[in-house]
PDB file of N, CA and C in Angstrom:
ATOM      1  N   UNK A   1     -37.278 134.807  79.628  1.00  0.00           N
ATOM      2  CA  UNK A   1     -37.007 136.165  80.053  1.00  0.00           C
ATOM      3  C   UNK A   1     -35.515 136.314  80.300  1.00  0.00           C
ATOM      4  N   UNK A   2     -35.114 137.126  79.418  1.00  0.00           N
ATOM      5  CA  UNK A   2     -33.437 137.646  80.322  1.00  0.00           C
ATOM      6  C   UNK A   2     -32.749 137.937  81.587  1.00  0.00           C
ATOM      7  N   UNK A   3     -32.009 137.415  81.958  1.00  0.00           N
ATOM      8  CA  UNK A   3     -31.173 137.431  82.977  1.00  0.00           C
ATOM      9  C   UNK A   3     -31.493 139.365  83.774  1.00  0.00           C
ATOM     10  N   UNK A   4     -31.765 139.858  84.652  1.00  0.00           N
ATOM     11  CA  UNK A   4     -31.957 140.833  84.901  1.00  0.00           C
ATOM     12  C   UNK A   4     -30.973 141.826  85.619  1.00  0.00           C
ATOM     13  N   UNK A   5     -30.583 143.067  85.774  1.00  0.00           N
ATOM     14  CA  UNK A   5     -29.812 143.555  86.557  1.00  0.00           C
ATOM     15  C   UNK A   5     -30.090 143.286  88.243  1.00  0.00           C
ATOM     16  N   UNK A   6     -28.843 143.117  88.853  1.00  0.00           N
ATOM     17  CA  UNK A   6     -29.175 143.188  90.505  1.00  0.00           C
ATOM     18  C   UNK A   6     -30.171 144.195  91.041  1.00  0.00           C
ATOM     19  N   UNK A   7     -30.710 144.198  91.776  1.00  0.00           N
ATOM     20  CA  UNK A   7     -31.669 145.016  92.088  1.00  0.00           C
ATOM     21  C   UNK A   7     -33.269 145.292  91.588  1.00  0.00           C
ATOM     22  N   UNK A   8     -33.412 144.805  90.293  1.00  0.00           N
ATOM     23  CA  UNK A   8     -34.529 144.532  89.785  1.00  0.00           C
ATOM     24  C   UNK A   8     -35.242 143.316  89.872  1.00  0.00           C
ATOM     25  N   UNK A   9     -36.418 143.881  90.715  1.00  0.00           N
ATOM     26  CA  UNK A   9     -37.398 142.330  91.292  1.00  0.00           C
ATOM     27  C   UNK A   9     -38.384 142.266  89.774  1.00  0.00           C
ATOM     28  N   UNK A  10     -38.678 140.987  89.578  1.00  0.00           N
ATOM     29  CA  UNK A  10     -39.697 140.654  88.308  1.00  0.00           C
ATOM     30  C   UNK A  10     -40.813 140.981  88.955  1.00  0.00           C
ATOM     31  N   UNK A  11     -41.222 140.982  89.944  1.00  0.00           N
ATOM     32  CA  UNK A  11     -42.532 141.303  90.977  1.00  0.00           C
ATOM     33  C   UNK A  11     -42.984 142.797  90.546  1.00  0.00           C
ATOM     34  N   UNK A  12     -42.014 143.492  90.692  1.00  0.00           N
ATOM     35  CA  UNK A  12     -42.046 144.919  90.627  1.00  0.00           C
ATOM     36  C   UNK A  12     -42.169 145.509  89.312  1.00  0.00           C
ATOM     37  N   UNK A  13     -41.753 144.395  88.496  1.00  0.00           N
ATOM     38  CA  UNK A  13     -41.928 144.907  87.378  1.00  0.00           C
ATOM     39  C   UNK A  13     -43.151 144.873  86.474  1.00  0.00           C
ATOM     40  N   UNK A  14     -43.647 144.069  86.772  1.00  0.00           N
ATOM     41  CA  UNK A  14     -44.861 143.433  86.672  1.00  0.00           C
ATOM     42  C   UNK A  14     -45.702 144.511  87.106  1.00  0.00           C
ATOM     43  N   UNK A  15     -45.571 144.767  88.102  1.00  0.00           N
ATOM     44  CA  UNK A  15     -46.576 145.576  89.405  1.00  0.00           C
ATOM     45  C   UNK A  15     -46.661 147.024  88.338  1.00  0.00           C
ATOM     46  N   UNK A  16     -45.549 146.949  88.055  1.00  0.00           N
ATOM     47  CA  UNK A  16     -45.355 148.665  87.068  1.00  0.00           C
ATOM     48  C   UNK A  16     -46.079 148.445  85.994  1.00  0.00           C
ATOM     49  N   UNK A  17     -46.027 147.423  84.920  1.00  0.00           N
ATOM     50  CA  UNK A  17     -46.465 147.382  83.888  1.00  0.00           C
ATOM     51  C   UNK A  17     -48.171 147.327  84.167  1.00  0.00           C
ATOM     52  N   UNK A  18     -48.820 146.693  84.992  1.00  0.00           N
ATOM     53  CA  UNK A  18     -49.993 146.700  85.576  1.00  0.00           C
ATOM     54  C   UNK A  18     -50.637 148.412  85.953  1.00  0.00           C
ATOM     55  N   UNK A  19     -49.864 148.698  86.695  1.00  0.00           N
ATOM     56  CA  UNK A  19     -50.149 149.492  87.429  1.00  0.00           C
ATOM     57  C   UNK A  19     -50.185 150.812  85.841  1.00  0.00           C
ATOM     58  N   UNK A  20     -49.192 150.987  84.720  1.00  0.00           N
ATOM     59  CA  UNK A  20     -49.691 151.593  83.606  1.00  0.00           C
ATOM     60  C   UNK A  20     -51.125 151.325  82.829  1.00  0.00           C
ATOM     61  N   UNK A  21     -51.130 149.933  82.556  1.00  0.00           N
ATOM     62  CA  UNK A  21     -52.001 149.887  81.906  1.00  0.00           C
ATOM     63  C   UNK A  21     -53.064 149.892  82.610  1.00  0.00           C
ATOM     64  N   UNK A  22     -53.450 150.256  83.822  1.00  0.00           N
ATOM     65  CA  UNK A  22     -54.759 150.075  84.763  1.00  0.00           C
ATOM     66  C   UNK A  22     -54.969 151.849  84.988  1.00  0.00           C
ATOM     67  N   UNK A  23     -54.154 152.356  85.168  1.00  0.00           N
ATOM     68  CA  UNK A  23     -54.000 153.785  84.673  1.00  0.00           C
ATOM     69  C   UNK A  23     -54.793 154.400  83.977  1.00  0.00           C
ATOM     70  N   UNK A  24     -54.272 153.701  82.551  1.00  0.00           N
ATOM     71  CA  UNK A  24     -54.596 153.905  81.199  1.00  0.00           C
ATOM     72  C   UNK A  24     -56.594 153.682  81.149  1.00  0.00           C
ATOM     73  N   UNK A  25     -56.781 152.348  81.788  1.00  0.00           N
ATOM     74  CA  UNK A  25     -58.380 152.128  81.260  1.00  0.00           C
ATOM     75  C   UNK A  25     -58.846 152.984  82.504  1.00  0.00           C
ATOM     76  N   UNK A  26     -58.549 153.268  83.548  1.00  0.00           N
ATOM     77  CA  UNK A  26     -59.102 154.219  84.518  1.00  0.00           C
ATOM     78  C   UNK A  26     -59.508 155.871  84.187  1.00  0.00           C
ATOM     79  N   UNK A  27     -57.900 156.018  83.406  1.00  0.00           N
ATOM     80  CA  UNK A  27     -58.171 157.507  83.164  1.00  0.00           C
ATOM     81  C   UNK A  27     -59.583 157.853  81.818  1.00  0.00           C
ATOM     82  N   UNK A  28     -59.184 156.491  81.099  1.00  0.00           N
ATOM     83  CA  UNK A  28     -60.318 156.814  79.748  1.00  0.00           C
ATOM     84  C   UNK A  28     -62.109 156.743  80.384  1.00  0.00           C
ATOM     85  N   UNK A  29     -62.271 155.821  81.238  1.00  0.00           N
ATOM     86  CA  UNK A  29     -63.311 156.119  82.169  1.00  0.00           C
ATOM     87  C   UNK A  29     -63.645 157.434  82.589  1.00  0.00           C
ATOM     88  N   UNK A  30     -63.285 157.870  83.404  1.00  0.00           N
ATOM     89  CA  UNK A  30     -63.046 158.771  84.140  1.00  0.00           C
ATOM     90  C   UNK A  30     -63.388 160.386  83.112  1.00  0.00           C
ATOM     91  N   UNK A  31     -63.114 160.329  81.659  1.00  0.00           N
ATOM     92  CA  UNK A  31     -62.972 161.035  80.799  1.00  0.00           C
ATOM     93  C   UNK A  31     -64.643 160.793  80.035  1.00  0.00           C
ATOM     94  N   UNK A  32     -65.101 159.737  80.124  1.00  0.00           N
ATOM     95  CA  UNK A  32     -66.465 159.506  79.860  1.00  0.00           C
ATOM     96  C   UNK A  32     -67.076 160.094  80.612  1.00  0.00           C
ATOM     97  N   UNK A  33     -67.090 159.987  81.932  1.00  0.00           N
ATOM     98  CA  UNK A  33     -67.888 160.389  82.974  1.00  0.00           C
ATOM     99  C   UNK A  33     -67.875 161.789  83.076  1.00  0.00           C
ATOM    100  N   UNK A  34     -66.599 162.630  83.084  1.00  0.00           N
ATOM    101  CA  UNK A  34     -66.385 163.505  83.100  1.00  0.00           C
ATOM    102  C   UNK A  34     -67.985 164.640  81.901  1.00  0.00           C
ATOM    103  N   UNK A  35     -67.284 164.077  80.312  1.00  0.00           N
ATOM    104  CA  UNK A  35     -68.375 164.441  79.368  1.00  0.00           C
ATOM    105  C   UNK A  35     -69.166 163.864  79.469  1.00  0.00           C
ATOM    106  N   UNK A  36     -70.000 162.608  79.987  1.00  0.00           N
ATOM    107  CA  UNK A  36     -71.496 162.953  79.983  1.00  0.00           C
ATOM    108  C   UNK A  36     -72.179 163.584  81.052  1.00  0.00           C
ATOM    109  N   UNK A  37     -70.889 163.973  82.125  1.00  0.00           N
ATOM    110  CA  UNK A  37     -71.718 165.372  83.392  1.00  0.00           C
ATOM    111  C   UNK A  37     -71.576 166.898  82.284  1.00  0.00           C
ATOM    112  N   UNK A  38     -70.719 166.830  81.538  1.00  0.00           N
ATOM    113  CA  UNK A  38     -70.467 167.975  81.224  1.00  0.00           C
ATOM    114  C   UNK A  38     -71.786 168.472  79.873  1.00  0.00           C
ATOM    115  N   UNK A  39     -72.682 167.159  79.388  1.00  0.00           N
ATOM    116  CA  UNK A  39     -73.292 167.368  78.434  1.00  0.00           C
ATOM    117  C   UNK A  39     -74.707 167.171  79.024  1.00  0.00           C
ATOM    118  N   UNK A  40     -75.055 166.618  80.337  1.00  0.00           N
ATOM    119  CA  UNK A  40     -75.872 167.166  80.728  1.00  0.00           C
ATOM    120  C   UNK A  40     -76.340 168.555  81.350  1.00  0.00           C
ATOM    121  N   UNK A  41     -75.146 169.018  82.260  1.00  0.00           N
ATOM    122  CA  UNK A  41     -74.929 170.410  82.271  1.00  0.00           C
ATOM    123  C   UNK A  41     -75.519 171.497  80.904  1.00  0.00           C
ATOM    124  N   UNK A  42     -74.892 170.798  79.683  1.00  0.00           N
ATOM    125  CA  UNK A  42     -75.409 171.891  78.724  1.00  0.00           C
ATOM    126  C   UNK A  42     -76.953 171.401  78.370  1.00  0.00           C
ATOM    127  N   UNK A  43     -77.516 170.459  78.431  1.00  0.00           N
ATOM    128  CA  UNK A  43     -78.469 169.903  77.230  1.00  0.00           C
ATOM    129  C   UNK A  43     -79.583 169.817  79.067  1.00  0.00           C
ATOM    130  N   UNK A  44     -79.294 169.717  79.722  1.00  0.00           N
ATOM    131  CA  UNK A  44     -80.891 169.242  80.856  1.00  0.00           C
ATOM    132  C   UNK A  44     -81.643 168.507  80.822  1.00  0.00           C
ATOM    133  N   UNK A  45     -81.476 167.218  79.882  1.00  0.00           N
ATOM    134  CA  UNK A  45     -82.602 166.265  79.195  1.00  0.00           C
ATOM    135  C   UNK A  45     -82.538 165.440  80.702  1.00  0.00           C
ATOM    136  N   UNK A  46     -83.422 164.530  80.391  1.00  0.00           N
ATOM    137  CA  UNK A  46     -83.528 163.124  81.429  1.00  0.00           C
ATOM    138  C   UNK A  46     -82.876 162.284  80.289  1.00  0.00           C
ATOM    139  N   UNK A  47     -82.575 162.465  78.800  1.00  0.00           N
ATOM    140  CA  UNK A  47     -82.098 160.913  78.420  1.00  0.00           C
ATOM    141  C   UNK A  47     -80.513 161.319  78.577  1.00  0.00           C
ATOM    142  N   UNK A  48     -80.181 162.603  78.248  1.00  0.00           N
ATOM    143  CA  UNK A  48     -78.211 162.403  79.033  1.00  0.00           C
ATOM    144  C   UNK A  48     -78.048 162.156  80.198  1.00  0.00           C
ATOM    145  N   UNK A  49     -79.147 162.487  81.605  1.00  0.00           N
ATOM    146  CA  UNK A  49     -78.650 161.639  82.799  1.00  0.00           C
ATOM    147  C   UNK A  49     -79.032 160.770  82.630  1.00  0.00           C
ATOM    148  N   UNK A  50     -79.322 160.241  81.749  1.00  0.00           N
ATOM    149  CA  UNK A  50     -79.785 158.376  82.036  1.00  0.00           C
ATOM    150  C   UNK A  50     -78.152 157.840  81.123  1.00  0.00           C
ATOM    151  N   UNK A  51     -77.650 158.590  80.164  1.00  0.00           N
ATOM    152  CA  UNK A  51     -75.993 158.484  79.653  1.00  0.00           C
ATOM    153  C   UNK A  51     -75.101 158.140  80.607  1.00  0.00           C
ATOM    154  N   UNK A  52     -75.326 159.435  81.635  1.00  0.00           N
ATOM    155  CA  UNK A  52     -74.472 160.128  83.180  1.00  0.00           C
ATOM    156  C   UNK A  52     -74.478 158.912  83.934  1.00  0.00           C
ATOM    157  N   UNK A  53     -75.835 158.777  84.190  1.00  0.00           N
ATOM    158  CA  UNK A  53     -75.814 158.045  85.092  1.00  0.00           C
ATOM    159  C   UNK A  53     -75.422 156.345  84.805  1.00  0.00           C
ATOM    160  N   UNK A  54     -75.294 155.964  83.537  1.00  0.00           N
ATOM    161  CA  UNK A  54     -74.533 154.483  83.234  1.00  0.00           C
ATOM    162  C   UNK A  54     -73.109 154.510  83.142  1.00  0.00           C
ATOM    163  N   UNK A  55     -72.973 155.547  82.868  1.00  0.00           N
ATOM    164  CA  UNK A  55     -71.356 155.958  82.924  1.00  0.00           C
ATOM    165  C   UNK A  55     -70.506 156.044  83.933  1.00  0.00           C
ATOM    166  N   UNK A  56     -71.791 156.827  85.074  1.00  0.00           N
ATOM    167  CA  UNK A  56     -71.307 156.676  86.873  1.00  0.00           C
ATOM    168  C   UNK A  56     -71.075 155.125  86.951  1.00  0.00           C
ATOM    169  N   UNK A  57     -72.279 154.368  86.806  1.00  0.00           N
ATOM    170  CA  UNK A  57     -72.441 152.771  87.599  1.00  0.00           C
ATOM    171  C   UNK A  57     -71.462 152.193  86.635  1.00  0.00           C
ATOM    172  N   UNK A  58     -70.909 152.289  85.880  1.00  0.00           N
ATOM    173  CA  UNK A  58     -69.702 151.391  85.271  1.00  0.00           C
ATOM    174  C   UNK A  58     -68.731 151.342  85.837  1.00  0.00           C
ATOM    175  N   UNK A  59     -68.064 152.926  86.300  1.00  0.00           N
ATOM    176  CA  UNK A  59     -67.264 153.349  86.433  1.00  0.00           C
ATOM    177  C   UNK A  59     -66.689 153.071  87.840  1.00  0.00           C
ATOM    178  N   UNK A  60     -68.089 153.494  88.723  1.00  0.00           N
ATOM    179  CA  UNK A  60     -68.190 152.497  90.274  1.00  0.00           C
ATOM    180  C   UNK A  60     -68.074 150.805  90.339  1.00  0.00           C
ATOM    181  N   UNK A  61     -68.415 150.050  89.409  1.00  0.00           N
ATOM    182  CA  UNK A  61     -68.762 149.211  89.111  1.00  0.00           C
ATOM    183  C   UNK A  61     -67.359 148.635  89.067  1.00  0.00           C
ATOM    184  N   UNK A  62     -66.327 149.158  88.166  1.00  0.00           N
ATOM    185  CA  UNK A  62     -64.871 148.815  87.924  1.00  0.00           C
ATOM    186  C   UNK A  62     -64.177 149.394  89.144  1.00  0.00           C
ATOM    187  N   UNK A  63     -65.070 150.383  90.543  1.00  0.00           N
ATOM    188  CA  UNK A  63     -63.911 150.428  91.208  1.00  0.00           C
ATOM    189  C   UNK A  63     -63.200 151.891  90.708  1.00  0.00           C
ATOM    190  N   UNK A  64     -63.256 152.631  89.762  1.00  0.00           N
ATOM    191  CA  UNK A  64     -62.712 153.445  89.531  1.00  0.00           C
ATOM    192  C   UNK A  64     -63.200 154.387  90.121  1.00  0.00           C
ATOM    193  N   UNK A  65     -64.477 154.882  90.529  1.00  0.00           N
ATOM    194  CA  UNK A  65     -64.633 155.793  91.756  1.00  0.00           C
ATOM    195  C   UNK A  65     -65.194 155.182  93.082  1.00  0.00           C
ATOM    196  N   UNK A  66     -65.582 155.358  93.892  1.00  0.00           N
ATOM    197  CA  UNK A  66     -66.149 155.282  94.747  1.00  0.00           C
ATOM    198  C   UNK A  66     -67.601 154.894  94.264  1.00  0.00           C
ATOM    199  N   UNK A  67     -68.380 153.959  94.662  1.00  0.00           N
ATOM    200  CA  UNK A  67     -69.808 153.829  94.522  1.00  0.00           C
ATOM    201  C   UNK A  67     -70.838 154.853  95.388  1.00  0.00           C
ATOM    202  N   UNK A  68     -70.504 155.208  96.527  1.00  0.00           N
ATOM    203  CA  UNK A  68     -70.986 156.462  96.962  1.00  0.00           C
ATOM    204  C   UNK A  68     -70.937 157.341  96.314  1.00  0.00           C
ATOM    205  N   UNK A  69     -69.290 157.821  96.009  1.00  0.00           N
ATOM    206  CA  UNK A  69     -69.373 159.146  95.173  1.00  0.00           C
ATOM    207  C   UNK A  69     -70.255 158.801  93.888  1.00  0.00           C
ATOM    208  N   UNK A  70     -70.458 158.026  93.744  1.00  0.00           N
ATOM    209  CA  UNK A  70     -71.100 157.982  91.529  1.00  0.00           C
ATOM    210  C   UNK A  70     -72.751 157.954  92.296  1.00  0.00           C
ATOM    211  N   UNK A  71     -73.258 157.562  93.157  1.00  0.00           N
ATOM    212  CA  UNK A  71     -74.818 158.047  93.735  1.00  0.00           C
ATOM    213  C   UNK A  71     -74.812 159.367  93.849  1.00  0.00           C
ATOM    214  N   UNK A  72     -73.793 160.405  94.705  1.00  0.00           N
ATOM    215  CA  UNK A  72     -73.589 161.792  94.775  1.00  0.00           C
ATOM    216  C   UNK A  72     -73.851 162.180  93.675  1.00  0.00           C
ATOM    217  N   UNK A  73     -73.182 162.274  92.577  1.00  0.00           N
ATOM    218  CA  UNK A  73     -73.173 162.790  91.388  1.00  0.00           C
ATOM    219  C   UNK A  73     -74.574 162.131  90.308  1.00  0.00           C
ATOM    220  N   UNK A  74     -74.899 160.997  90.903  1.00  0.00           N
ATOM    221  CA  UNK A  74     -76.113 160.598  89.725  1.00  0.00           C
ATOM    222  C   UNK A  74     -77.392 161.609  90.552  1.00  0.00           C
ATOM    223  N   UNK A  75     -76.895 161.838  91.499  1.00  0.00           N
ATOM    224  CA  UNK A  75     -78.029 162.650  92.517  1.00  0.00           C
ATOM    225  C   UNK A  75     -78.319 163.707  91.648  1.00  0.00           C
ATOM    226  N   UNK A  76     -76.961 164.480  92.260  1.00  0.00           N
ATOM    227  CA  UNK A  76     -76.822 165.907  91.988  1.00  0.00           C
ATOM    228  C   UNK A  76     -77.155 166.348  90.256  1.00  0.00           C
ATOM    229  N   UNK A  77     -76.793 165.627  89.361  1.00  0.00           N
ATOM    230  CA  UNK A  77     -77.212 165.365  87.946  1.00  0.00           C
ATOM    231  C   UNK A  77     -78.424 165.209  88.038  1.00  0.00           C
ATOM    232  N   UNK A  78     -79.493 164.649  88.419  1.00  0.00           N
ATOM    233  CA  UNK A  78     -80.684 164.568  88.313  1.00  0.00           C
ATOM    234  C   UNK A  78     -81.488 165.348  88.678  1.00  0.00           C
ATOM    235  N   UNK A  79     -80.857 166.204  90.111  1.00  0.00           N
ATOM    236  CA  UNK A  79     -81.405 167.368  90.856  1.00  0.00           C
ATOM    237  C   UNK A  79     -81.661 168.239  90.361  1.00  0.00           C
ATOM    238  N   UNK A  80     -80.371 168.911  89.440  1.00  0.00           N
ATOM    239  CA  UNK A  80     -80.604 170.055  88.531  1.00  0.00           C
ATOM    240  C   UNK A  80     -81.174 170.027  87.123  1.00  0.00           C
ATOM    241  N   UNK A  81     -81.375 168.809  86.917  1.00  0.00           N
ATOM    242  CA  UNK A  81     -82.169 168.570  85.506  1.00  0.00           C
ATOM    243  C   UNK A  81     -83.802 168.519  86.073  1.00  0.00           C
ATOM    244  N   UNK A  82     -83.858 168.377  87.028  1.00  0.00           N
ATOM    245  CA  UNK A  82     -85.544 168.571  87.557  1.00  0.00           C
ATOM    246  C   UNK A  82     -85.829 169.768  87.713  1.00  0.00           C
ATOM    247  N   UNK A  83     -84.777 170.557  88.503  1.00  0.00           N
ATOM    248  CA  UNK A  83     -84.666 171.873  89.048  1.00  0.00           C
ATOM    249  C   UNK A  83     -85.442 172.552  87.150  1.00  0.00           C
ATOM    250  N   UNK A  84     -84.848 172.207  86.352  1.00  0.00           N
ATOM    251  CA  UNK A  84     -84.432 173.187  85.359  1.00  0.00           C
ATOM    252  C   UNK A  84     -85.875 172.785  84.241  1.00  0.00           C
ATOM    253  N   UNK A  85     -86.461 171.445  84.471  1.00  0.00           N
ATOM    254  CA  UNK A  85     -87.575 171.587  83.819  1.00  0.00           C
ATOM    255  C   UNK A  85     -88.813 171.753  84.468  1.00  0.00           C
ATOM    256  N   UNK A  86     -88.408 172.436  86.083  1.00  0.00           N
ATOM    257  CA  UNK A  86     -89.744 172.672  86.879  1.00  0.00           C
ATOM    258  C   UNK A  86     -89.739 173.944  86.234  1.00  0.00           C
ATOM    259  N   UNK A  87     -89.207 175.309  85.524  1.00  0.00           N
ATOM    260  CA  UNK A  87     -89.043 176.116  85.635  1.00  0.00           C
ATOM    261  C   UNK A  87     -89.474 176.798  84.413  1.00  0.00           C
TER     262      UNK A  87
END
């Protein structure tokens, strides 16, 4: 590795390059989850919340949301897909 300017820690730099690419696989998560709430919303099946809902537990799973919040939402996804074929 090259000699570095004063002031620049290798720690930090590191920490940055991490901290992008952890970003990066977080946000593409996050973008799954997003569309398979958004395609159960349109479609009401039980097999897209069963999509929704693997998409939540991954996503909790990596830490990228909250594991509470991804039960909230596998809830609330399931609630209104019952709601909608009692009807």
């Amino acid at each position: 590795m090259a000699k570095l300017k004063t002031g620049r820690h290798t720690s930090a730099l590191k920490a940055q390059r991490q901290s992008v690419k952890r970003n990066s696989a977080n946000t593409g998560l996050k973008k799954v989850v997003r569309l398979a709430a958004k395609e159960v919303a349109k479609t009401k099946t039980a097999e897209s919340v069963a999509k929704a809902s693997s998409a939540l537990d991954k996503a909790a799973k990596k830490g990228v949301i909250h594991w509470k919040a991804a039960a909230r939402k596998k809830s609330r996804l399931a609630k209104s897909v019952n709601k909608a074929e009692s009807k």
